[in-house]
PDB file of N, CA and C in Angstrom:
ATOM      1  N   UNK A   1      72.626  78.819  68.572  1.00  0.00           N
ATOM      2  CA  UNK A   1      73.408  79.226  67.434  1.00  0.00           C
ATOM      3  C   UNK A   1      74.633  79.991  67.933  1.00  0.00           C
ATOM      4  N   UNK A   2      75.863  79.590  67.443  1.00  0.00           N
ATOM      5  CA  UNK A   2      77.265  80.641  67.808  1.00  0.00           C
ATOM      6  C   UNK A   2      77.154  81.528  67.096  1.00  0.00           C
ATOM      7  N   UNK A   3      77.546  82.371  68.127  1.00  0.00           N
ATOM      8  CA  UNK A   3      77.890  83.944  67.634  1.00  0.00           C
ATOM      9  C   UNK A   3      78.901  84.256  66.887  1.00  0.00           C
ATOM     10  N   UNK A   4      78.825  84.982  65.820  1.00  0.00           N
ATOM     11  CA  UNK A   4      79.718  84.989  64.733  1.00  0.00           C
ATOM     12  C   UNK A   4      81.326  85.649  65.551  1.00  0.00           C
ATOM     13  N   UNK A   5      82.972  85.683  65.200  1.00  0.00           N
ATOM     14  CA  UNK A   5      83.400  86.090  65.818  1.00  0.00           C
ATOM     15  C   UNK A   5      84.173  87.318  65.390  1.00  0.00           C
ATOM     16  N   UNK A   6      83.632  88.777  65.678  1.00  0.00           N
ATOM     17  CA  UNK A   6      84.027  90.036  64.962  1.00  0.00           C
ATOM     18  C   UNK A   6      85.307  90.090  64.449  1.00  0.00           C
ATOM     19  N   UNK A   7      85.838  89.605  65.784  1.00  0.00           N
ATOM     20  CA  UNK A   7      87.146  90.254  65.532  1.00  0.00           C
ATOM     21  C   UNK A   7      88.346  89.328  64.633  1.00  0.00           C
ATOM     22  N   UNK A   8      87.718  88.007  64.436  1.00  0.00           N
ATOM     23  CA  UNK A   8      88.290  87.387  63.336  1.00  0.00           C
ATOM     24  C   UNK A   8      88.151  88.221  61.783  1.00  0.00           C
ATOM     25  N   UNK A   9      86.958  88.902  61.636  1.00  0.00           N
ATOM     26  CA  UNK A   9      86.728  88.661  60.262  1.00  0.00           C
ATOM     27  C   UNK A   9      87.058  90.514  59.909  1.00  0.00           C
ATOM     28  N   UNK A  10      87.994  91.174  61.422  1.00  0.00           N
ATOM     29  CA  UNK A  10      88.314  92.571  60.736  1.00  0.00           C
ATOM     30  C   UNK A  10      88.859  92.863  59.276  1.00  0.00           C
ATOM     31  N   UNK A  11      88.999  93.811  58.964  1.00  0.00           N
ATOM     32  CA  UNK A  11      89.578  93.893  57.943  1.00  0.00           C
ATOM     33  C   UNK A  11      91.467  93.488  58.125  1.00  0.00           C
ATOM     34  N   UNK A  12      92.247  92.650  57.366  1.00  0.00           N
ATOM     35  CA  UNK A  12      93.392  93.245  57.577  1.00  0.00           C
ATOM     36  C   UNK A  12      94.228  93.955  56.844  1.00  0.00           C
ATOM     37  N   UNK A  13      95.515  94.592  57.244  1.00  0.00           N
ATOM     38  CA  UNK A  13      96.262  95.706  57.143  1.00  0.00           C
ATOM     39  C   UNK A  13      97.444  95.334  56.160  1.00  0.00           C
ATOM     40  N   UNK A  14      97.421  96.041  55.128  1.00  0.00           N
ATOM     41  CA  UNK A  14      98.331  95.651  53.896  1.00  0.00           C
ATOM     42  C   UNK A  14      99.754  96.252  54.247  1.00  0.00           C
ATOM     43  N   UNK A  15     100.627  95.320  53.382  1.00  0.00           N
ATOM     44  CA  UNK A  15     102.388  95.522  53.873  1.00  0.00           C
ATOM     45  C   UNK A  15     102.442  97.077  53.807  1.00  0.00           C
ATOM     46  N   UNK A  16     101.812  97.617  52.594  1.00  0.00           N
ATOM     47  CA  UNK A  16     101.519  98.899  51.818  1.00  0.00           C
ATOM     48  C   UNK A  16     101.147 100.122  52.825  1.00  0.00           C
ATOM     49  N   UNK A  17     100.492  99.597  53.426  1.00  0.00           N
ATOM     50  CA  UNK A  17      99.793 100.808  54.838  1.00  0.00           C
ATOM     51  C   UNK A  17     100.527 100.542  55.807  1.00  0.00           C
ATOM     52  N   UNK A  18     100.974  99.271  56.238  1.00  0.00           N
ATOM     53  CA  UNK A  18     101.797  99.196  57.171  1.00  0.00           C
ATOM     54  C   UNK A  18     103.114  99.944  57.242  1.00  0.00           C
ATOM     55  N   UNK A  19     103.497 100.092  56.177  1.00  0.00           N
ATOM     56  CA  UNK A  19     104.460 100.860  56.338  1.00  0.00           C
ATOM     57  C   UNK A  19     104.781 102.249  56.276  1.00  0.00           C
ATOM     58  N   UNK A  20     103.325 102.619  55.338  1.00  0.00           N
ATOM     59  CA  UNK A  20     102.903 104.448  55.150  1.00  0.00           C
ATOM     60  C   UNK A  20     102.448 104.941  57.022  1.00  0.00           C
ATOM     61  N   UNK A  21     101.760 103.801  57.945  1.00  0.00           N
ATOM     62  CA  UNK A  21     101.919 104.286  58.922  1.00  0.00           C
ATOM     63  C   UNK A  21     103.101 104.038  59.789  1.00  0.00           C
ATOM     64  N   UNK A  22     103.755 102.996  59.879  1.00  0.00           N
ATOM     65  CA  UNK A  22     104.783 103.042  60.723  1.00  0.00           C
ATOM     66  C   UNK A  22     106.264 102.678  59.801  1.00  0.00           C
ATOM     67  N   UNK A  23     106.231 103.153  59.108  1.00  0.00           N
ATOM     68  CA  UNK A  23     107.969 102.797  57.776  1.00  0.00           C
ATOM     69  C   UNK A  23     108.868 103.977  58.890  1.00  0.00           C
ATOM     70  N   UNK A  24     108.899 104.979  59.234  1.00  0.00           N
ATOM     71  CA  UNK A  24     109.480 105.390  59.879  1.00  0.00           C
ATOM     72  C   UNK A  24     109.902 105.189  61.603  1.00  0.00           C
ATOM     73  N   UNK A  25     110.941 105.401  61.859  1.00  0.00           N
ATOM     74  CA  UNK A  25     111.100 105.334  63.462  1.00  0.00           C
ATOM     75  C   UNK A  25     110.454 106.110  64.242  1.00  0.00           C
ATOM     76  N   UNK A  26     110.289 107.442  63.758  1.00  0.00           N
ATOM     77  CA  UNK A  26     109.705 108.499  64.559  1.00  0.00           C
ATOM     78  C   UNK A  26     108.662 107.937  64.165  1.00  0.00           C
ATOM     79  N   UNK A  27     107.687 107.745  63.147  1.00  0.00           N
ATOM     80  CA  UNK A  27     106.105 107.375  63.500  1.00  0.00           C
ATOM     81  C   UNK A  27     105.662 106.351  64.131  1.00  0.00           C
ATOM     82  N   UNK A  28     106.730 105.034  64.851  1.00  0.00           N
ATOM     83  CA  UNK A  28     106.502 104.024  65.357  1.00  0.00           C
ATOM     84  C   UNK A  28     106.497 104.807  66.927  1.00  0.00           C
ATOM     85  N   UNK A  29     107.523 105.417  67.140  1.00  0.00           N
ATOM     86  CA  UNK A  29     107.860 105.963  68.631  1.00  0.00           C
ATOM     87  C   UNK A  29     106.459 106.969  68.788  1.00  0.00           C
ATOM     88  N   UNK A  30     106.220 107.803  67.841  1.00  0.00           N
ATOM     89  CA  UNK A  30     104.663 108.806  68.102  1.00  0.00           C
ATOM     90  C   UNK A  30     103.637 107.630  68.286  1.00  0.00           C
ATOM     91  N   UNK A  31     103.217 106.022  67.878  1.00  0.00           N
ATOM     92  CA  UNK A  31     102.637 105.360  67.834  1.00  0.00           C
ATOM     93  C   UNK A  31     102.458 104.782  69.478  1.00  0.00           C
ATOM     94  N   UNK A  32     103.847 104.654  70.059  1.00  0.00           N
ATOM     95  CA  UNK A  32     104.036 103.944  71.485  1.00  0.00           C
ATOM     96  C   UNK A  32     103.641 105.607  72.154  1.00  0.00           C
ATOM     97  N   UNK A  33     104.075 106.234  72.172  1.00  0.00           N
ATOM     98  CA  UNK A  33     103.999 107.277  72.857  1.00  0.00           C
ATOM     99  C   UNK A  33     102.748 107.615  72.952  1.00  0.00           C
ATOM    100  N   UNK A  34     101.134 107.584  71.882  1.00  0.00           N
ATOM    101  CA  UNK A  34      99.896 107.982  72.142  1.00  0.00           C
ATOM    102  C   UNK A  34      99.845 106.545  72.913  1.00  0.00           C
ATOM    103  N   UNK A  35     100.040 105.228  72.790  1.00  0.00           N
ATOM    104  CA  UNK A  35      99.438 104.397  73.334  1.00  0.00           C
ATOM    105  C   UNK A  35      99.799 104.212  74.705  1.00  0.00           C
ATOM    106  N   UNK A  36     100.959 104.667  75.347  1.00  0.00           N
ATOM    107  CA  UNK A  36     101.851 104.157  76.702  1.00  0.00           C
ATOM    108  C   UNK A  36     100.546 105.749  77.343  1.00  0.00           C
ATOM    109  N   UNK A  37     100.837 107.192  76.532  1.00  0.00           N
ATOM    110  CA  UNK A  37     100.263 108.263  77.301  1.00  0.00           C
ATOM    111  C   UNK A  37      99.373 108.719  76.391  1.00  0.00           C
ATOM    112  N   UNK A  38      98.051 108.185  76.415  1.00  0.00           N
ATOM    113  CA  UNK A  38      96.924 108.690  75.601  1.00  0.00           C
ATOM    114  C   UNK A  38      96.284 110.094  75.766  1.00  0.00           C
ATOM    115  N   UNK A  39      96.700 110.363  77.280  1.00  0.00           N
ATOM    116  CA  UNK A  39      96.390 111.971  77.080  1.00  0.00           C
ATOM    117  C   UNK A  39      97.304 113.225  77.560  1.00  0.00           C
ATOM    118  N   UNK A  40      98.696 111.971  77.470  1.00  0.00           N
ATOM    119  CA  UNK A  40      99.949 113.357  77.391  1.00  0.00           C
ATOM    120  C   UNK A  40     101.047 112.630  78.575  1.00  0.00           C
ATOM    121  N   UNK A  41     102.186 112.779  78.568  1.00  0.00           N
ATOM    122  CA  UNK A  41     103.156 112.128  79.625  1.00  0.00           C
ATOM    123  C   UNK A  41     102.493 112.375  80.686  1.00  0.00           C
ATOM    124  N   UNK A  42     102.836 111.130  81.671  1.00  0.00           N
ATOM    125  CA  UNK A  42     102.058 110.959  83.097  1.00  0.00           C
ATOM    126  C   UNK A  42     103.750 110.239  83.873  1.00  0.00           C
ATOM    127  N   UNK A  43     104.194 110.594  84.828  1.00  0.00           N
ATOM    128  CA  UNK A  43     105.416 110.370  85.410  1.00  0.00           C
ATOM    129  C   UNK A  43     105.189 108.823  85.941  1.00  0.00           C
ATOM    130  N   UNK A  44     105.955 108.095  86.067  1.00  0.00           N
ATOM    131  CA  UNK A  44     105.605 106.971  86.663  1.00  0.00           C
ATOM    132  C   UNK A  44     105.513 107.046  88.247  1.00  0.00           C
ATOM    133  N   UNK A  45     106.630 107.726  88.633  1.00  0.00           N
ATOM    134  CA  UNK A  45     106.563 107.637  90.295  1.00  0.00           C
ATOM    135  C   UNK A  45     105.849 108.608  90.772  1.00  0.00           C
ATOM    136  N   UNK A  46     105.304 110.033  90.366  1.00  0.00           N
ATOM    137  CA  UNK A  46     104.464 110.527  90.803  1.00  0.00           C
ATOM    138  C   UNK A  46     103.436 111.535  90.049  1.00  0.00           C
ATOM    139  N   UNK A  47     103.366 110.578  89.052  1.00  0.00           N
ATOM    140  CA  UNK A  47     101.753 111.017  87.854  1.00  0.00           C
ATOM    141  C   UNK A  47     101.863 112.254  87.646  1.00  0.00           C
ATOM    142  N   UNK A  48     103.369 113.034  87.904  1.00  0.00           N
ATOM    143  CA  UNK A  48     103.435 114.954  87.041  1.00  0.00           C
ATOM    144  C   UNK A  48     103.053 114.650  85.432  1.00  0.00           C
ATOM    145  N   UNK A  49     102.565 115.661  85.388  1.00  0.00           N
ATOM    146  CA  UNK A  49     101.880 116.243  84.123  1.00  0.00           C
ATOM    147  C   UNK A  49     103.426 116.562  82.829  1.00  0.00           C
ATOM    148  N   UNK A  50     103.790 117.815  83.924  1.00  0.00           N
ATOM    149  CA  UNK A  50     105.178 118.811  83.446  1.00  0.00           C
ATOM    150  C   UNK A  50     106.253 117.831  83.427  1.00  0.00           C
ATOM    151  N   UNK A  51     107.159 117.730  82.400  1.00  0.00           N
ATOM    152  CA  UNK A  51     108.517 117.332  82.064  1.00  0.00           C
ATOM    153  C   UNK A  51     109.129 117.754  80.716  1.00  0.00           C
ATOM    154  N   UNK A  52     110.167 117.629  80.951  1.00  0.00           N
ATOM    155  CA  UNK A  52     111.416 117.900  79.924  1.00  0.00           C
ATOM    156  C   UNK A  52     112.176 117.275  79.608  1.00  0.00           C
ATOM    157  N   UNK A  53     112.626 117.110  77.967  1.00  0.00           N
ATOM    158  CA  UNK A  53     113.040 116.533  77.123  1.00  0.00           C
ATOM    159  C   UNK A  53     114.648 116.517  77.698  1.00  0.00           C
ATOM    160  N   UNK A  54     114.918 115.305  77.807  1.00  0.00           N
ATOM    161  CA  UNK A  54     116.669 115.319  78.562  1.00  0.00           C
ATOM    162  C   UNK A  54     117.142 114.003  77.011  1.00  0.00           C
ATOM    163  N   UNK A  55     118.199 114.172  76.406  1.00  0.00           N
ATOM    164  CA  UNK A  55     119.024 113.714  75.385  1.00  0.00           C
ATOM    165  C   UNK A  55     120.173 112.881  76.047  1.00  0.00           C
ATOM    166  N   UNK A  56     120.076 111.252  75.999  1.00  0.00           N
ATOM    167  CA  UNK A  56     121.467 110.769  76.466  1.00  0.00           C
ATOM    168  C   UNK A  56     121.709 109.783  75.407  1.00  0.00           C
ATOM    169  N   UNK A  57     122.699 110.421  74.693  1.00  0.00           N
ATOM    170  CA  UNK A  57     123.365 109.311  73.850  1.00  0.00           C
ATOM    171  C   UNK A  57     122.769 109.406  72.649  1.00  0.00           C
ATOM    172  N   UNK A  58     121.872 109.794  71.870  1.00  0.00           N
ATOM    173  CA  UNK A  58     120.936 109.594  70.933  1.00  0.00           C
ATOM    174  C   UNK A  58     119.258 109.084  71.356  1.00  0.00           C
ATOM    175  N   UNK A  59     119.115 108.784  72.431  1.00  0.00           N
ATOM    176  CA  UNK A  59     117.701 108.194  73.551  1.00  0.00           C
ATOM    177  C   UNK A  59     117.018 109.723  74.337  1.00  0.00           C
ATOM    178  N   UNK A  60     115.431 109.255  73.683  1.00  0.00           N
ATOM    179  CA  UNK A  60     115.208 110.531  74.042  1.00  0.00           C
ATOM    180  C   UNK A  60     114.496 110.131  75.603  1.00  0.00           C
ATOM    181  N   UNK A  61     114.776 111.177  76.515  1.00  0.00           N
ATOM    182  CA  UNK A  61     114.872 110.669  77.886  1.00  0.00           C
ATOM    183  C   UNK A  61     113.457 111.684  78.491  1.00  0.00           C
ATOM    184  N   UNK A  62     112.369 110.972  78.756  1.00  0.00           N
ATOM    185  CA  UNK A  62     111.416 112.023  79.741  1.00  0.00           C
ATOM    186  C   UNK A  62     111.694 112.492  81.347  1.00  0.00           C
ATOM    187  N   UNK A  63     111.910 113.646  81.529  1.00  0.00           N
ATOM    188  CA  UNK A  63     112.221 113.641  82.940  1.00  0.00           C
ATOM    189  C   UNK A  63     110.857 114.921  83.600  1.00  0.00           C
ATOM    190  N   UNK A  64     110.564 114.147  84.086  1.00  0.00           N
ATOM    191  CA  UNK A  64     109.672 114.803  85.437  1.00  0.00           C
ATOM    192  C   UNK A  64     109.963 116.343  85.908  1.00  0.00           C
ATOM    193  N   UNK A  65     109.368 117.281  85.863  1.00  0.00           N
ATOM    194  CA  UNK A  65     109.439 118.601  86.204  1.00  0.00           C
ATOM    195  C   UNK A  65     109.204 118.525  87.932  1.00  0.00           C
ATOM    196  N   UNK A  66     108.324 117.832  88.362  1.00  0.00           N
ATOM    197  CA  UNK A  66     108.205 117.890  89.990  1.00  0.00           C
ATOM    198  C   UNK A  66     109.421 117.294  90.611  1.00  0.00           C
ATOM    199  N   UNK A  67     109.358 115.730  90.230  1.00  0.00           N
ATOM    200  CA  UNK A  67     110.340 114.770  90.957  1.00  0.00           C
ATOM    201  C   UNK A  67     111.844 114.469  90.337  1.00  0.00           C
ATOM    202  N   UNK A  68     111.857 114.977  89.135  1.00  0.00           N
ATOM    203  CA  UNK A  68     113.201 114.525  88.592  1.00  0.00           C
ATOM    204  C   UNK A  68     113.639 113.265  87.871  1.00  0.00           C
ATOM    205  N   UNK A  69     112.168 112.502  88.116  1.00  0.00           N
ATOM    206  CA  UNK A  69     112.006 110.955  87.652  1.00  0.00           C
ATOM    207  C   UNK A  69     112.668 110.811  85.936  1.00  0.00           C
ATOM    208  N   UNK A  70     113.827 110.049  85.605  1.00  0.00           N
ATOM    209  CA  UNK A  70     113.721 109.932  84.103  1.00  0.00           C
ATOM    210  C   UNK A  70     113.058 108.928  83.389  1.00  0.00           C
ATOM    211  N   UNK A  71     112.586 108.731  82.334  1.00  0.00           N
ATOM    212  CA  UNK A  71     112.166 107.633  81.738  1.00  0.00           C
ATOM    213  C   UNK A  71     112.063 107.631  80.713  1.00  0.00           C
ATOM    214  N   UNK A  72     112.103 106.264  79.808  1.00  0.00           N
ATOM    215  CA  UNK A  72     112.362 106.551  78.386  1.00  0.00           C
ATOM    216  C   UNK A  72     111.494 105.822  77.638  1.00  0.00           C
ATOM    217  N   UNK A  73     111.467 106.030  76.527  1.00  0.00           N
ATOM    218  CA  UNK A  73     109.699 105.631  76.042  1.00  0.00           C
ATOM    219  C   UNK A  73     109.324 104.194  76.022  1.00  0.00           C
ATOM    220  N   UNK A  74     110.194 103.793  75.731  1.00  0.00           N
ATOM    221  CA  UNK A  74     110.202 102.052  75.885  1.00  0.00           C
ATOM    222  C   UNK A  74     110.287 101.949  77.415  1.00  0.00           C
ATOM    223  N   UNK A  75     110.900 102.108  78.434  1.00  0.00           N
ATOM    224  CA  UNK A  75     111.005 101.374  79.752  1.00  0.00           C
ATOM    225  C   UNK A  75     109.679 101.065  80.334  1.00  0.00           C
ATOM    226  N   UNK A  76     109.731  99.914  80.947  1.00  0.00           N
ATOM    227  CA  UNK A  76     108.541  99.418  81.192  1.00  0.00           C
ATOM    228  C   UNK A  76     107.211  98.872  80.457  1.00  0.00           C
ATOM    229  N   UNK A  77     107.948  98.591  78.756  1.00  0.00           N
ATOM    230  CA  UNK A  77     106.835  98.309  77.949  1.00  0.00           C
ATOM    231  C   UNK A  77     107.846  96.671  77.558  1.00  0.00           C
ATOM    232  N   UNK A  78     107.139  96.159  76.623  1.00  0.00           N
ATOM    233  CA  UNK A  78     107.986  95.026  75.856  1.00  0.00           C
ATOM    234  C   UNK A  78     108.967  95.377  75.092  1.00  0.00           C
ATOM    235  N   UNK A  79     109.388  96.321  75.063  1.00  0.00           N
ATOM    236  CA  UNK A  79     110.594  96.892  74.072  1.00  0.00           C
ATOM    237  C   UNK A  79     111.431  97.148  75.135  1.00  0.00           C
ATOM    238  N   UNK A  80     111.361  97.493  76.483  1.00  0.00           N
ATOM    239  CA  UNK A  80     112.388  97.818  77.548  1.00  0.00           C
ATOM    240  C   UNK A  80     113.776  97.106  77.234  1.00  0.00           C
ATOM    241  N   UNK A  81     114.621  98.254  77.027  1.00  0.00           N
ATOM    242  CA  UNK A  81     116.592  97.488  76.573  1.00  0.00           C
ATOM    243  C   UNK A  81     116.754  96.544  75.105  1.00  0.00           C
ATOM    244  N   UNK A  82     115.716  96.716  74.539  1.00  0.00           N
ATOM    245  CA  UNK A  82     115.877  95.900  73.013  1.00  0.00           C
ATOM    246  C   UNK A  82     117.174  96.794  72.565  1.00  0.00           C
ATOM    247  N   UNK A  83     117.361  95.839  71.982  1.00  0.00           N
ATOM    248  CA  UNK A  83     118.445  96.733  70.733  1.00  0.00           C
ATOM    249  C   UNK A  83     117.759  96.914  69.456  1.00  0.00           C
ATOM    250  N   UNK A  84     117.117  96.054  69.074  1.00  0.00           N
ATOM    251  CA  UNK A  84     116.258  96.372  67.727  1.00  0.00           C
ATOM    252  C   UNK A  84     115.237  97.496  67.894  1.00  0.00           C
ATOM    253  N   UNK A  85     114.861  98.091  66.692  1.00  0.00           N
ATOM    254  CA  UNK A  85     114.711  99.240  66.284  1.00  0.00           C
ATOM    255  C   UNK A  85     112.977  99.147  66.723  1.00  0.00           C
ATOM    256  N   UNK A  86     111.940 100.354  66.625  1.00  0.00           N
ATOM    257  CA  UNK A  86     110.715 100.310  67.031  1.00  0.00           C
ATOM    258  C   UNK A  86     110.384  99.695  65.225  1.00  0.00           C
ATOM    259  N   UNK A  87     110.643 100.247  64.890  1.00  0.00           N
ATOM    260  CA  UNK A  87     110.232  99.503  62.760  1.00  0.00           C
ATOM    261  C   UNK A  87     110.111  98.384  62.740  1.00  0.00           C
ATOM    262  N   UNK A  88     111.851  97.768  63.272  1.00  0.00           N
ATOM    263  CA  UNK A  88     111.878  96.043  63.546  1.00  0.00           C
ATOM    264  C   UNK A  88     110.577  95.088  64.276  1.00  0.00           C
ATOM    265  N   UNK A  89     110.453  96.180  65.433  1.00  0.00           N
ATOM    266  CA  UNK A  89     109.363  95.177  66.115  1.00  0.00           C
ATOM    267  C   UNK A  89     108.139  95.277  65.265  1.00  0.00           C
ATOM    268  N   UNK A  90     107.662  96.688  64.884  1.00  0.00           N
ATOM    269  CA  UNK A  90     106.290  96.948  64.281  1.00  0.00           C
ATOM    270  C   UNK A  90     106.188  95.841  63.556  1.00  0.00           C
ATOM    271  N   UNK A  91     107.740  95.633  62.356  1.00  0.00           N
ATOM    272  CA  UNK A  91     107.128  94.457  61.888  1.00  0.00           C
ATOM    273  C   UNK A  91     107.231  92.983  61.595  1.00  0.00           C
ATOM    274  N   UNK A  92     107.699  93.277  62.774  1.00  0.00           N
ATOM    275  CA  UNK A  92     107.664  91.409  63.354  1.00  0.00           C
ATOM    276  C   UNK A  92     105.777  91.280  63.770  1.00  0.00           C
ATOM    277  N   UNK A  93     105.692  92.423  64.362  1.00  0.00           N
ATOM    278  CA  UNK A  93     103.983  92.075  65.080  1.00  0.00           C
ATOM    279  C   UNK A  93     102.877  92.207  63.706  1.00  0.00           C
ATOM    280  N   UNK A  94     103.531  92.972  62.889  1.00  0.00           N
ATOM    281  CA  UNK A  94     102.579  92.820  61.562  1.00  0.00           C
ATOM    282  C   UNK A  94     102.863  91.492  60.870  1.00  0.00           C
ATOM    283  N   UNK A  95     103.732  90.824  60.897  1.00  0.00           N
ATOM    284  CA  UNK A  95     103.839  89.220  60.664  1.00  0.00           C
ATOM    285  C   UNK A  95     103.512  88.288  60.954  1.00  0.00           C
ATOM    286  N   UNK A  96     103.430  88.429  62.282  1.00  0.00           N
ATOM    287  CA  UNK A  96     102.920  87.400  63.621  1.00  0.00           C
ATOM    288  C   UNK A  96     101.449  87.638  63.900  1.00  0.00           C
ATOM    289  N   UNK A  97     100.559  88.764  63.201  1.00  0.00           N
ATOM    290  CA  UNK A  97      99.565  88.456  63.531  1.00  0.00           C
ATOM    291  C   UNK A  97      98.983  88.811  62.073  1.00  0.00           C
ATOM    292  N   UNK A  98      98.927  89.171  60.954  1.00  0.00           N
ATOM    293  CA  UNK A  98      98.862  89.023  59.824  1.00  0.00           C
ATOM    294  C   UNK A  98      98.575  87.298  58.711  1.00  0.00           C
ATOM    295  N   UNK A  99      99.388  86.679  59.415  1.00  0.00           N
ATOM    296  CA  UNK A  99      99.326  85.040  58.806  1.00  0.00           C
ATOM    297  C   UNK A  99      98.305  84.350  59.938  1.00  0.00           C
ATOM    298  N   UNK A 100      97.422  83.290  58.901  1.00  0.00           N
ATOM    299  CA  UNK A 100      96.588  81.895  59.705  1.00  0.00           C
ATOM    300  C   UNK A 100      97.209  81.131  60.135  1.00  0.00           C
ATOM    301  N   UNK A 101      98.590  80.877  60.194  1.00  0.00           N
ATOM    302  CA  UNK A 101      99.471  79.912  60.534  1.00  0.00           C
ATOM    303  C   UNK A 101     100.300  80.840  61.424  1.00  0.00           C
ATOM    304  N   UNK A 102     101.130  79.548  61.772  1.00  0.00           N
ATOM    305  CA  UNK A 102     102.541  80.035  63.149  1.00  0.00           C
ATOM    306  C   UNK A 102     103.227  80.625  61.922  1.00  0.00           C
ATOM    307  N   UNK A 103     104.779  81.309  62.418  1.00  0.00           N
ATOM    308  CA  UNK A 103     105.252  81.778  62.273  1.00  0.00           C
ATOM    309  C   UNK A 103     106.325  81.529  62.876  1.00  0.00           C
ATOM    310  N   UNK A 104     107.839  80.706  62.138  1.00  0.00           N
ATOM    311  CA  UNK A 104     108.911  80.221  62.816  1.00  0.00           C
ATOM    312  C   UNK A 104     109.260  81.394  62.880  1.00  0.00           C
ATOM    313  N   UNK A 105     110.997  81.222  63.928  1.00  0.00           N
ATOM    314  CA  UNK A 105     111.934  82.244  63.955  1.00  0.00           C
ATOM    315  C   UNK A 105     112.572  82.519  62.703  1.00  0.00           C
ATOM    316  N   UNK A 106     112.799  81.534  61.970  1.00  0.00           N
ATOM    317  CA  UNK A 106     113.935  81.826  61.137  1.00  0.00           C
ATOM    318  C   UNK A 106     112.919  82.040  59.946  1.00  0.00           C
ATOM    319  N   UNK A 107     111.850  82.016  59.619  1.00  0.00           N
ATOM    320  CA  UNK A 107     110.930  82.332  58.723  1.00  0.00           C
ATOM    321  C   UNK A 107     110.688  84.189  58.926  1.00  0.00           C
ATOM    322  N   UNK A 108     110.734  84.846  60.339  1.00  0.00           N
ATOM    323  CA  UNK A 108     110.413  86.227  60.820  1.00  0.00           C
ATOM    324  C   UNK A 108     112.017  86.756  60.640  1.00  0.00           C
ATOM    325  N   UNK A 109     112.702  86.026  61.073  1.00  0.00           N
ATOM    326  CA  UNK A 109     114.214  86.400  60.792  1.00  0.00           C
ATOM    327  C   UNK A 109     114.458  86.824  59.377  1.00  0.00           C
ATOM    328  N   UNK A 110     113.908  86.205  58.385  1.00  0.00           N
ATOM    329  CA  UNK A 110     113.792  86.372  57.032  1.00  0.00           C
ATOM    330  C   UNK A 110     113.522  87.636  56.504  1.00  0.00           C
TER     331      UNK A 110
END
């Protein structure tokens, strides 16, 4: 007998909540930020704990208290150099995995 498959039959997530949790920019960026550092900034080049908030341009920039390392919350994720917004993507991915069917470009463009 096949095993039923859980994770098909989760519950899913209404336009309505989707957006009470991530409708804002800052709650999409607090969203990447627990998931990239689940238990607090970790430096990339040498795993410091300590850093400080450095501002370039409107981009908020993490820099390393030991090494000086900067980095910014997107680099090194799938958002690295987008121009579109963290909202935009949230909800392209609430589209793209929300529907039983594909999902053209110009249908997500929509």
């Amino acid at each position: 007998m096949a095993r039923m498959n859980t994770i098909q039959f989760q519950p899913g997530l209404s336009i309505d909540e989707l957006l009470e949790r991530y409708g804002t920019e800052a709650q999409c960026e607090a969203a990447v930020e627990q998931s990239r550092w689940p238990e607090g900034f970790e430096c990339p080049r040498c795993e410091g704990k300590a850093y400080c908030v450095v501002w370039h341009d409107g981009v908020k920039t993490f820099q390393c208290n030991a090494c000086h390392q900067q980095t910014t919350l997107t680099s090194g994720t799938i958002f690295h150099a987008t121009k579109l917004s963290l909202r935009t993507w949230f909800k392209a991915m609430y589209f793209l995995t929300q529907t039983k069917n594909n999902v053209s470009a110009l249908e997500l463009k929509r």
